[in-house]
PDB file of N, CA and C in Angstrom:
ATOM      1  N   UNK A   1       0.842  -1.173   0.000  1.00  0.00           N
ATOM      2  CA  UNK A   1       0.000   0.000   0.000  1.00  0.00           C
ATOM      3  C   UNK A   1       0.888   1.237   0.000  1.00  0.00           C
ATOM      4  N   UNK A   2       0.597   2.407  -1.101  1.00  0.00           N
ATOM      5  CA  UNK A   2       1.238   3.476  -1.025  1.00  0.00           C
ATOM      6  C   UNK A   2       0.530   4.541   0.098  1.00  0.00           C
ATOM      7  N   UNK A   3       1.720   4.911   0.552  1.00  0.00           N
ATOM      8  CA  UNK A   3       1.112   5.965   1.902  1.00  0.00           C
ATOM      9  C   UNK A   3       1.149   8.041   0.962  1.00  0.00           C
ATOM     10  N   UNK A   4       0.164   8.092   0.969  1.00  0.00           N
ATOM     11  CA  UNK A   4      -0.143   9.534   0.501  1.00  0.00           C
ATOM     12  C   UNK A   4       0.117  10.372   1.582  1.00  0.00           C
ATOM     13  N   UNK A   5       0.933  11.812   1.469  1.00  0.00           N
ATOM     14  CA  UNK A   5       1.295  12.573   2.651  1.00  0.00           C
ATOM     15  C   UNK A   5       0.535  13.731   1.387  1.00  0.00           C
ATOM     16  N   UNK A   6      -0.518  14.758   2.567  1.00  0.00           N
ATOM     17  CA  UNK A   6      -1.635  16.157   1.826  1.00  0.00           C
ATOM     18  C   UNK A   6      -0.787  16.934   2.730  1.00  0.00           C
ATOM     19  N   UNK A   7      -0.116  18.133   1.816  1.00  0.00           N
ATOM     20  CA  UNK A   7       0.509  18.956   1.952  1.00  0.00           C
ATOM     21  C   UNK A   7      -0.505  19.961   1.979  1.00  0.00           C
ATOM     22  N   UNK A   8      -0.233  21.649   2.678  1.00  0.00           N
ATOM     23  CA  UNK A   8      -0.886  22.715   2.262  1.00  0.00           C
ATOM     24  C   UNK A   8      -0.102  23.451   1.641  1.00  0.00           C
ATOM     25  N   UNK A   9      -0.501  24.508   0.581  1.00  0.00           N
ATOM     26  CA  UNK A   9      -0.150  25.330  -0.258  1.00  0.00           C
ATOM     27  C   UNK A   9       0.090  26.739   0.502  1.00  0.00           C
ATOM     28  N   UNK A  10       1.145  26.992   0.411  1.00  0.00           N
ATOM     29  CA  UNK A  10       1.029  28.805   1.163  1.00  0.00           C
ATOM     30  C   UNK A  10       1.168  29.704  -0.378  1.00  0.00           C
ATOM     31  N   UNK A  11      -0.091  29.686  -0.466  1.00  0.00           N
ATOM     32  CA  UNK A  11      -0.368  30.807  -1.755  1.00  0.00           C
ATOM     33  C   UNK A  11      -0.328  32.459  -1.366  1.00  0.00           C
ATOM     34  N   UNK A  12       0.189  33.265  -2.007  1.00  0.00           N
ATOM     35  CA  UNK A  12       0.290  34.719  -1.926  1.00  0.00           C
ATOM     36  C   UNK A  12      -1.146  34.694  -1.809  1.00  0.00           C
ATOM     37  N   UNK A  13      -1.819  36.002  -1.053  1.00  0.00           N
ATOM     38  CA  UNK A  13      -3.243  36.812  -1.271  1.00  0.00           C
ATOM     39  C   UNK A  13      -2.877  37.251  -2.880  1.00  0.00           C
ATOM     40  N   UNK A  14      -4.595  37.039  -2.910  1.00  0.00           N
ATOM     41  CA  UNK A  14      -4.822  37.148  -4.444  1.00  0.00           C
ATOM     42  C   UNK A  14      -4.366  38.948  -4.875  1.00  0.00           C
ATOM     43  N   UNK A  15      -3.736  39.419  -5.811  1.00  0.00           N
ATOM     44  CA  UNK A  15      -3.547  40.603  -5.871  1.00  0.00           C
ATOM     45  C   UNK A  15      -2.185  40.745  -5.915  1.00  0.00           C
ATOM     46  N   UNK A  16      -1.352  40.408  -5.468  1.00  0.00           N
ATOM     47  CA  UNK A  16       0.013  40.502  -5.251  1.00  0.00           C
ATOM     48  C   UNK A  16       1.019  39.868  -5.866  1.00  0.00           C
ATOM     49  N   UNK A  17       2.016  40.390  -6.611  1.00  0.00           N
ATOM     50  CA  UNK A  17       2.786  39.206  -6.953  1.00  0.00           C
ATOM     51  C   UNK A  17       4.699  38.924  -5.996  1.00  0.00           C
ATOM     52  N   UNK A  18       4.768  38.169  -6.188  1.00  0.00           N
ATOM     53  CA  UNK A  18       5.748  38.144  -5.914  1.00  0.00           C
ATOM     54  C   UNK A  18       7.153  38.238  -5.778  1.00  0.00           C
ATOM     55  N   UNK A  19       7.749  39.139  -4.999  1.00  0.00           N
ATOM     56  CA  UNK A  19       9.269  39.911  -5.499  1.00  0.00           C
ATOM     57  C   UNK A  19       9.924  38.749  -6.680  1.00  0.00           C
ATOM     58  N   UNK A  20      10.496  39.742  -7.543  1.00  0.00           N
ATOM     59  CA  UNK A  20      11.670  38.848  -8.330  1.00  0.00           C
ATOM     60  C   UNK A  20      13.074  39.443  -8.142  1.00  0.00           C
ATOM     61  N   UNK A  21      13.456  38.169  -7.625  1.00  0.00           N
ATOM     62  CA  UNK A  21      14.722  38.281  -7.211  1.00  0.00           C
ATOM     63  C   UNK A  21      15.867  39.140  -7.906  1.00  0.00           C
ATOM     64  N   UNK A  22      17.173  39.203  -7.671  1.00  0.00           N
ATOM     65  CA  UNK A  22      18.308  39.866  -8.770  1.00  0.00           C
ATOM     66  C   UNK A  22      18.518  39.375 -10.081  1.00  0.00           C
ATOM     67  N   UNK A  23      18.827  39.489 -10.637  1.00  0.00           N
ATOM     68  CA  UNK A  23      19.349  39.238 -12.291  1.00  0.00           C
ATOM     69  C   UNK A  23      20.927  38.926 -11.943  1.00  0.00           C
ATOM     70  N   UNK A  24      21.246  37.886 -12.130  1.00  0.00           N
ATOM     71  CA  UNK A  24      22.369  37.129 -12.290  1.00  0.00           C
ATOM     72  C   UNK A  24      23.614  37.442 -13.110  1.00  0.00           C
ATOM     73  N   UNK A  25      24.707  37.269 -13.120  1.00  0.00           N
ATOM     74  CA  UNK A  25      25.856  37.619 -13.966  1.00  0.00           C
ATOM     75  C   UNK A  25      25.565  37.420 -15.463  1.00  0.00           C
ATOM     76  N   UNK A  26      25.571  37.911 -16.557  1.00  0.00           N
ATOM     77  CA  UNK A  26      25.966  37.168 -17.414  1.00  0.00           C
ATOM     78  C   UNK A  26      27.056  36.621 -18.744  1.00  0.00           C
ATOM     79  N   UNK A  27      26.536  35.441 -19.106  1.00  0.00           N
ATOM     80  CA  UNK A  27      27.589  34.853 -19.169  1.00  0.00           C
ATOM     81  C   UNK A  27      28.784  35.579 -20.497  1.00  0.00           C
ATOM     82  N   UNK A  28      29.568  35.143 -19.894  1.00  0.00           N
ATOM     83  CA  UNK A  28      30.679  35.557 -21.093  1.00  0.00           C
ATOM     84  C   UNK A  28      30.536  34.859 -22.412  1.00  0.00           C
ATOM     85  N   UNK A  29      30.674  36.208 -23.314  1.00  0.00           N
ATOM     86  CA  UNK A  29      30.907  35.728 -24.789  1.00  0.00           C
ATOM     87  C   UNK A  29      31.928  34.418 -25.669  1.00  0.00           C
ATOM     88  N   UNK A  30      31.861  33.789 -25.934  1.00  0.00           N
ATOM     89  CA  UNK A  30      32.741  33.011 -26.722  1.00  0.00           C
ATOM     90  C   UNK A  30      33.140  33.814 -27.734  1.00  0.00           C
ATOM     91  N   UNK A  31      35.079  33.816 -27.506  1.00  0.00           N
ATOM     92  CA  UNK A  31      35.622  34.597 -28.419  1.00  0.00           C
ATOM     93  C   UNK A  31      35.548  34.033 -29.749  1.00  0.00           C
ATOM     94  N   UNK A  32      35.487  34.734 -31.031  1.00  0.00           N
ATOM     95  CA  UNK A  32      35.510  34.681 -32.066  1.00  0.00           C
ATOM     96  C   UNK A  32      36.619  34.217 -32.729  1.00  0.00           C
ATOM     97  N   UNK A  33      36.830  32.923 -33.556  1.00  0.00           N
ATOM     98  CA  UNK A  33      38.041  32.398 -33.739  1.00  0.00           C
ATOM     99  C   UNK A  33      38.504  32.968 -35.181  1.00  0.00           C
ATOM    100  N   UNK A  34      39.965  32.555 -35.653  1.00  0.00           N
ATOM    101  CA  UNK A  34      40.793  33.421 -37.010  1.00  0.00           C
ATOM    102  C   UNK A  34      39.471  33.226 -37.960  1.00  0.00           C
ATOM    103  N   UNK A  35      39.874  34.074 -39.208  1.00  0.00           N
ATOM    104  CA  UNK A  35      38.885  33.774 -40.200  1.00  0.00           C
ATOM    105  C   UNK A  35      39.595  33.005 -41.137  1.00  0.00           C
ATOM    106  N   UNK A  36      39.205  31.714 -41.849  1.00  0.00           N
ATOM    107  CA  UNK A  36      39.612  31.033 -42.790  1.00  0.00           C
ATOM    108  C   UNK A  36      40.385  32.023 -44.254  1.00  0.00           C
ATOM    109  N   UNK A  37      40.756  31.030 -44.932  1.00  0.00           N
ATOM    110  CA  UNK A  37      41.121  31.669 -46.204  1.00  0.00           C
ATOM    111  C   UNK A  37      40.695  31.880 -47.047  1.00  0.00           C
ATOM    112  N   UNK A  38      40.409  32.853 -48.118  1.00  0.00           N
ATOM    113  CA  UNK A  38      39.890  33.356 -48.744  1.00  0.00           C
ATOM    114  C   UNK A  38      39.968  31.733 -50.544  1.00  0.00           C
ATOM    115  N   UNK A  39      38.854  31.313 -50.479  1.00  0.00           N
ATOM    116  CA  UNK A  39      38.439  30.579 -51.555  1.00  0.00           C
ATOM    117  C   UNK A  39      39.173  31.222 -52.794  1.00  0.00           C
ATOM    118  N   UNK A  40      40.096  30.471 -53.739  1.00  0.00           N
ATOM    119  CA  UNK A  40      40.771  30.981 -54.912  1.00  0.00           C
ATOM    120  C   UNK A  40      39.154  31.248 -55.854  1.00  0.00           C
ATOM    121  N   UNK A  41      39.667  32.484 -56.805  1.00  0.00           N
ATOM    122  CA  UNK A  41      38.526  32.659 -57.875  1.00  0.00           C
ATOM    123  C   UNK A  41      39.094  31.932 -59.328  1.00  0.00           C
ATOM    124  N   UNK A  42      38.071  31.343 -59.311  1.00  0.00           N
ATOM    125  CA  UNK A  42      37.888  30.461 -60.801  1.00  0.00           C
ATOM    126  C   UNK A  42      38.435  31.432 -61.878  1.00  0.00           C
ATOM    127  N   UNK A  43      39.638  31.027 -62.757  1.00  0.00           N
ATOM    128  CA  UNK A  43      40.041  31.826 -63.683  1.00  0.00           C
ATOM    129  C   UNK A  43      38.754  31.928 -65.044  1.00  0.00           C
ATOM    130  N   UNK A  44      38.724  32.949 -65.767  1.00  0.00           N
ATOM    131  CA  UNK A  44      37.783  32.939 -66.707  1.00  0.00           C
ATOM    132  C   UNK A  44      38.427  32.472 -68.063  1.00  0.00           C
ATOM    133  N   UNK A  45      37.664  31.529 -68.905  1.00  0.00           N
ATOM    134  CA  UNK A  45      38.696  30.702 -70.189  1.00  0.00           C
ATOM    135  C   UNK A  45      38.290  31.815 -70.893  1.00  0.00           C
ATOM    136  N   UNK A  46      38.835  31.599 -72.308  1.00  0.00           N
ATOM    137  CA  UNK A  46      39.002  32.591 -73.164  1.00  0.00           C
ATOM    138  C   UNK A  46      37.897  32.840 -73.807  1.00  0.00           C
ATOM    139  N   UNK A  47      37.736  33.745 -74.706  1.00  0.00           N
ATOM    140  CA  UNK A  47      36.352  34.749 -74.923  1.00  0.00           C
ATOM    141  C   UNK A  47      36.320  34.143 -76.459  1.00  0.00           C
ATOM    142  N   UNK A  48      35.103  33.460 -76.945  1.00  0.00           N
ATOM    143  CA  UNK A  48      34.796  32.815 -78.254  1.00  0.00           C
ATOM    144  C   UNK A  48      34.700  33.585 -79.364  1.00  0.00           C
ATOM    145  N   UNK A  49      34.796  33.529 -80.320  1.00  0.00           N
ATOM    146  CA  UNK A  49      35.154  33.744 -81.685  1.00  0.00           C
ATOM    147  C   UNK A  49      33.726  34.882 -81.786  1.00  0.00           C
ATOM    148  N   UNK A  50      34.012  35.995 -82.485  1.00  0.00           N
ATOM    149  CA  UNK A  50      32.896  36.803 -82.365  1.00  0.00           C
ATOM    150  C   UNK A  50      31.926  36.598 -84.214  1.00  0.00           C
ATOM    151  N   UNK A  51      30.634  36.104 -83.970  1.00  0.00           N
ATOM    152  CA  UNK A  51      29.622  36.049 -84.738  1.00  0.00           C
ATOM    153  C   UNK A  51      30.276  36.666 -85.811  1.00  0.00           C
ATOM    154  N   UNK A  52      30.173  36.330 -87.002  1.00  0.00           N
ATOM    155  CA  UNK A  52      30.027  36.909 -88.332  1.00  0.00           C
ATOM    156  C   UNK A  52      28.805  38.129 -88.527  1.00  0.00           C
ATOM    157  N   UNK A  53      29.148  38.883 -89.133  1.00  0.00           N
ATOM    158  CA  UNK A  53      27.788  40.281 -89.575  1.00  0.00           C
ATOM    159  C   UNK A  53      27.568  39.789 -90.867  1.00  0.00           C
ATOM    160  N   UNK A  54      26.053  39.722 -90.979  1.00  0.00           N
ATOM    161  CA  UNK A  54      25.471  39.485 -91.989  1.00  0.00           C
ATOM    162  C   UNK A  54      25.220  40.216 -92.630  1.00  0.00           C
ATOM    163  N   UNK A  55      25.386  39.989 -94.504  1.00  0.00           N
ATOM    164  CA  UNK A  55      25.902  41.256 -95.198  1.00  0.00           C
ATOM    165  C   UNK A  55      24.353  41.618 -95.393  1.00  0.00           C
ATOM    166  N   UNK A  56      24.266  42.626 -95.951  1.00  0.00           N
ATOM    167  CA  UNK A  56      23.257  44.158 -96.527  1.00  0.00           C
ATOM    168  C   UNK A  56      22.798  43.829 -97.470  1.00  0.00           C
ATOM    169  N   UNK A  57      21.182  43.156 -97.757  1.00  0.00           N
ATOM    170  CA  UNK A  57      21.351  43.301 -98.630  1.00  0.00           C
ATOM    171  C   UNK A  57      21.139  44.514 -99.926  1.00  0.00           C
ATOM    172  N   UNK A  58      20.412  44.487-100.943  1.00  0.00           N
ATOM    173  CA  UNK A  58      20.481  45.455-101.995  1.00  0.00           C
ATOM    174  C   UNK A  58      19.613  46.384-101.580  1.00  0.00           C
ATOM    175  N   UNK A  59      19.734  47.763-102.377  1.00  0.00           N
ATOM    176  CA  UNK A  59      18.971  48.690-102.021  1.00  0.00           C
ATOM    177  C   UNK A  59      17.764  48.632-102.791  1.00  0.00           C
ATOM    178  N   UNK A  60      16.328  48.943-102.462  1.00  0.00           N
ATOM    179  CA  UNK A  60      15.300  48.752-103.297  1.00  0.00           C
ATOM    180  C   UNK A  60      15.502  50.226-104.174  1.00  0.00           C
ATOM    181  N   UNK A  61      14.472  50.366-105.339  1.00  0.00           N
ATOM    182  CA  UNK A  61      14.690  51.601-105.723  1.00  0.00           C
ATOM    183  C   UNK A  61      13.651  52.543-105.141  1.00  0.00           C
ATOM    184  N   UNK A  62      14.562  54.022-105.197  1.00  0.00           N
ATOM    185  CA  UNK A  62      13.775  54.984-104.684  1.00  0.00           C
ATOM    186  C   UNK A  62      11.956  55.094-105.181  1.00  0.00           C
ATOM    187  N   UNK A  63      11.474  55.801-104.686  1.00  0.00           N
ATOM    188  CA  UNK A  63       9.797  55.913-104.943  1.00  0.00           C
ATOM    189  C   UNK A  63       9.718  57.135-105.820  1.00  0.00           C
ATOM    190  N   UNK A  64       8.860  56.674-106.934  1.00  0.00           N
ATOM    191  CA  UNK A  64       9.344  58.397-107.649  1.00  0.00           C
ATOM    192  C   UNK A  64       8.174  59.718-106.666  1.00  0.00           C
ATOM    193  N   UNK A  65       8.802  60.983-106.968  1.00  0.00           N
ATOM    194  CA  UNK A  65       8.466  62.321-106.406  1.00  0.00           C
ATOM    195  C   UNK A  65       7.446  62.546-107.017  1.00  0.00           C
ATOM    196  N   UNK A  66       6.085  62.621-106.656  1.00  0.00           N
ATOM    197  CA  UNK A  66       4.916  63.198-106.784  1.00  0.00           C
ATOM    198  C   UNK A  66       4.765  64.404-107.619  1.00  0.00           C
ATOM    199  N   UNK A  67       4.294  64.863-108.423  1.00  0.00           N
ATOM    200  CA  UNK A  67       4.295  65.986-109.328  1.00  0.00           C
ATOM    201  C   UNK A  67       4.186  67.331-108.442  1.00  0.00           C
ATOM    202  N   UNK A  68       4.596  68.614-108.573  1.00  0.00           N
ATOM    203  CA  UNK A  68       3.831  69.440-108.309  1.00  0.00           C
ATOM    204  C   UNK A  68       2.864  70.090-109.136  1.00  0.00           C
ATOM    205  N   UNK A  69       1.653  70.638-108.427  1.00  0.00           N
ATOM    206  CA  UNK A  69       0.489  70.971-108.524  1.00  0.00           C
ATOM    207  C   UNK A  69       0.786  72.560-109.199  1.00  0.00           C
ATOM    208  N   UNK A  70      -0.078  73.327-110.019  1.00  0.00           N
ATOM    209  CA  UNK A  70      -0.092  74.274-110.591  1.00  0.00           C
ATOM    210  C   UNK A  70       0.177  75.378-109.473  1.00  0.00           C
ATOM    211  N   UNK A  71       1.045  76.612-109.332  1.00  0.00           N
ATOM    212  CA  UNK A  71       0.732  77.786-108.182  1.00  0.00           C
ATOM    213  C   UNK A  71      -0.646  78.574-108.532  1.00  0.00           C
ATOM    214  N   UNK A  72      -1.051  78.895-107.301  1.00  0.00           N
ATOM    215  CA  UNK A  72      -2.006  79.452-107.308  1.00  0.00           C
ATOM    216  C   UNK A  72      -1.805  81.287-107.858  1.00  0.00           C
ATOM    217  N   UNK A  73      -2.817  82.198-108.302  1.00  0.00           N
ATOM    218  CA  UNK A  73      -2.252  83.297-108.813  1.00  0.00           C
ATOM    219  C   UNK A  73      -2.450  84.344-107.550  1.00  0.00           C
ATOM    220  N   UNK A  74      -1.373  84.912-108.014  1.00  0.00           N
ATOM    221  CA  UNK A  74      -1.018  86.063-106.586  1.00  0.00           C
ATOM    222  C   UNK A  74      -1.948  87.067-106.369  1.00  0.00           C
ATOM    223  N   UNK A  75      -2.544  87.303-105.407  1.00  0.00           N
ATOM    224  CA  UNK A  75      -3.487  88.219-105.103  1.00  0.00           C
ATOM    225  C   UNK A  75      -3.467  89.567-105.576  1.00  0.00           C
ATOM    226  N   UNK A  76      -3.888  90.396-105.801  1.00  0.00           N
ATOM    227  CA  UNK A  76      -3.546  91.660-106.796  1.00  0.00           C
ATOM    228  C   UNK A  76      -3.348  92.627-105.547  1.00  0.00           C
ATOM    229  N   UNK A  77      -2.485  93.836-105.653  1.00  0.00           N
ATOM    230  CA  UNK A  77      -1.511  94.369-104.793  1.00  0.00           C
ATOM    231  C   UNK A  77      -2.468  95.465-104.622  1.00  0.00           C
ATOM    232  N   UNK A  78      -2.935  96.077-102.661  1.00  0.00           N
ATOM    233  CA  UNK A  78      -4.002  97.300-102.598  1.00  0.00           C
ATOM    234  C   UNK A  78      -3.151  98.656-103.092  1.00  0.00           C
ATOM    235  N   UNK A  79      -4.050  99.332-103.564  1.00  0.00           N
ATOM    236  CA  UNK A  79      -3.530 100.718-103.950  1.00  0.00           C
ATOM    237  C   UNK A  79      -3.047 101.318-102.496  1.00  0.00           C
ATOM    238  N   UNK A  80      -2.354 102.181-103.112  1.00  0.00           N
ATOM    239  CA  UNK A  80      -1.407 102.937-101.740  1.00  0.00           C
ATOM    240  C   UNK A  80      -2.080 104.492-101.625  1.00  0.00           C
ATOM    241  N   UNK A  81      -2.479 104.765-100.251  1.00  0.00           N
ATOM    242  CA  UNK A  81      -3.149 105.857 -99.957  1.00  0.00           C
ATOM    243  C   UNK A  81      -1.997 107.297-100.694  1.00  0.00           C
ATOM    244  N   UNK A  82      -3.098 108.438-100.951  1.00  0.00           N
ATOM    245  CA  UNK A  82      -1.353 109.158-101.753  1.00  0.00           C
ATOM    246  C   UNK A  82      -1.614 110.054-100.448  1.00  0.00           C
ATOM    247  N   UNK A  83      -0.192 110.410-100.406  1.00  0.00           N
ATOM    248  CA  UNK A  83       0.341 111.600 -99.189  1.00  0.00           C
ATOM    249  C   UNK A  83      -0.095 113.036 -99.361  1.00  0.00           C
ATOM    250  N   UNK A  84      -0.265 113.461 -97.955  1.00  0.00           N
ATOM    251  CA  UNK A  84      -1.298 114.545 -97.988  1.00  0.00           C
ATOM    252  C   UNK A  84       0.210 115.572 -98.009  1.00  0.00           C
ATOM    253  N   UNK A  85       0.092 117.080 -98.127  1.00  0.00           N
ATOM    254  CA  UNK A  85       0.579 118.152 -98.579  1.00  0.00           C
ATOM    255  C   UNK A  85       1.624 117.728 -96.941  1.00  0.00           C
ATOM    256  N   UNK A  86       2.858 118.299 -96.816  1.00  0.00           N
ATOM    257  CA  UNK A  86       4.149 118.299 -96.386  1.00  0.00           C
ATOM    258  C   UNK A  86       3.224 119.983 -95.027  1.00  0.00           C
ATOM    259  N   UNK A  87       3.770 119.827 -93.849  1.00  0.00           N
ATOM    260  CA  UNK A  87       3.363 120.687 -93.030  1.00  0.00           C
ATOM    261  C   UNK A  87       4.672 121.848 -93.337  1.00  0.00           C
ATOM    262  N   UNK A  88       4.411 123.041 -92.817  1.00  0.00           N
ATOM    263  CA  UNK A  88       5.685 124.060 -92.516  1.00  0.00           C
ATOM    264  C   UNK A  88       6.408 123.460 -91.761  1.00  0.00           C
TER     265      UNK A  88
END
């Protein structure tokens, strides 16, 4: 037979909480060790043969120039007022 031991609880009054203690040391950093070596860079191979230009071909021929149209006739020129007599 198991023997059961009923404990009582000493609970704070409702409302209150309870001090919190100090804040503790803390801990030291782990120092940061050398930095490795720098990875060699991949050399670049040589630069490929550059595309051929494809030639031009022919020129089409020009479009012929549209005629010009007859000028229109020049408006006829107003008479000119004549000048009145010269003052002293």
């Amino acid at each position: 037979m198991l023997a059961l031991e009923v404990k009582e609880i000493d609970a704070s009054p409702a409302g209150r909480l309870n001090p919190v203690g100090p804040v503790g040391p803390v801990a030291p950093v782990d120092p940061v060790g050398p930095v490795g070596p720098v990875a060699p860079v991949d050399p670049v191979g040589p630069v490929g043969p550059v595309a051929p230009v494809a030639p031009v071909g022919p020129v089409g021929p020009v479009a012929p120039v549209d005629p010009v149209g007859p000028v229109a006739p020049v408006a006829p020129v107003a008479p000119v007022d004549p000048v009145g007599p010269v003052g002293d």
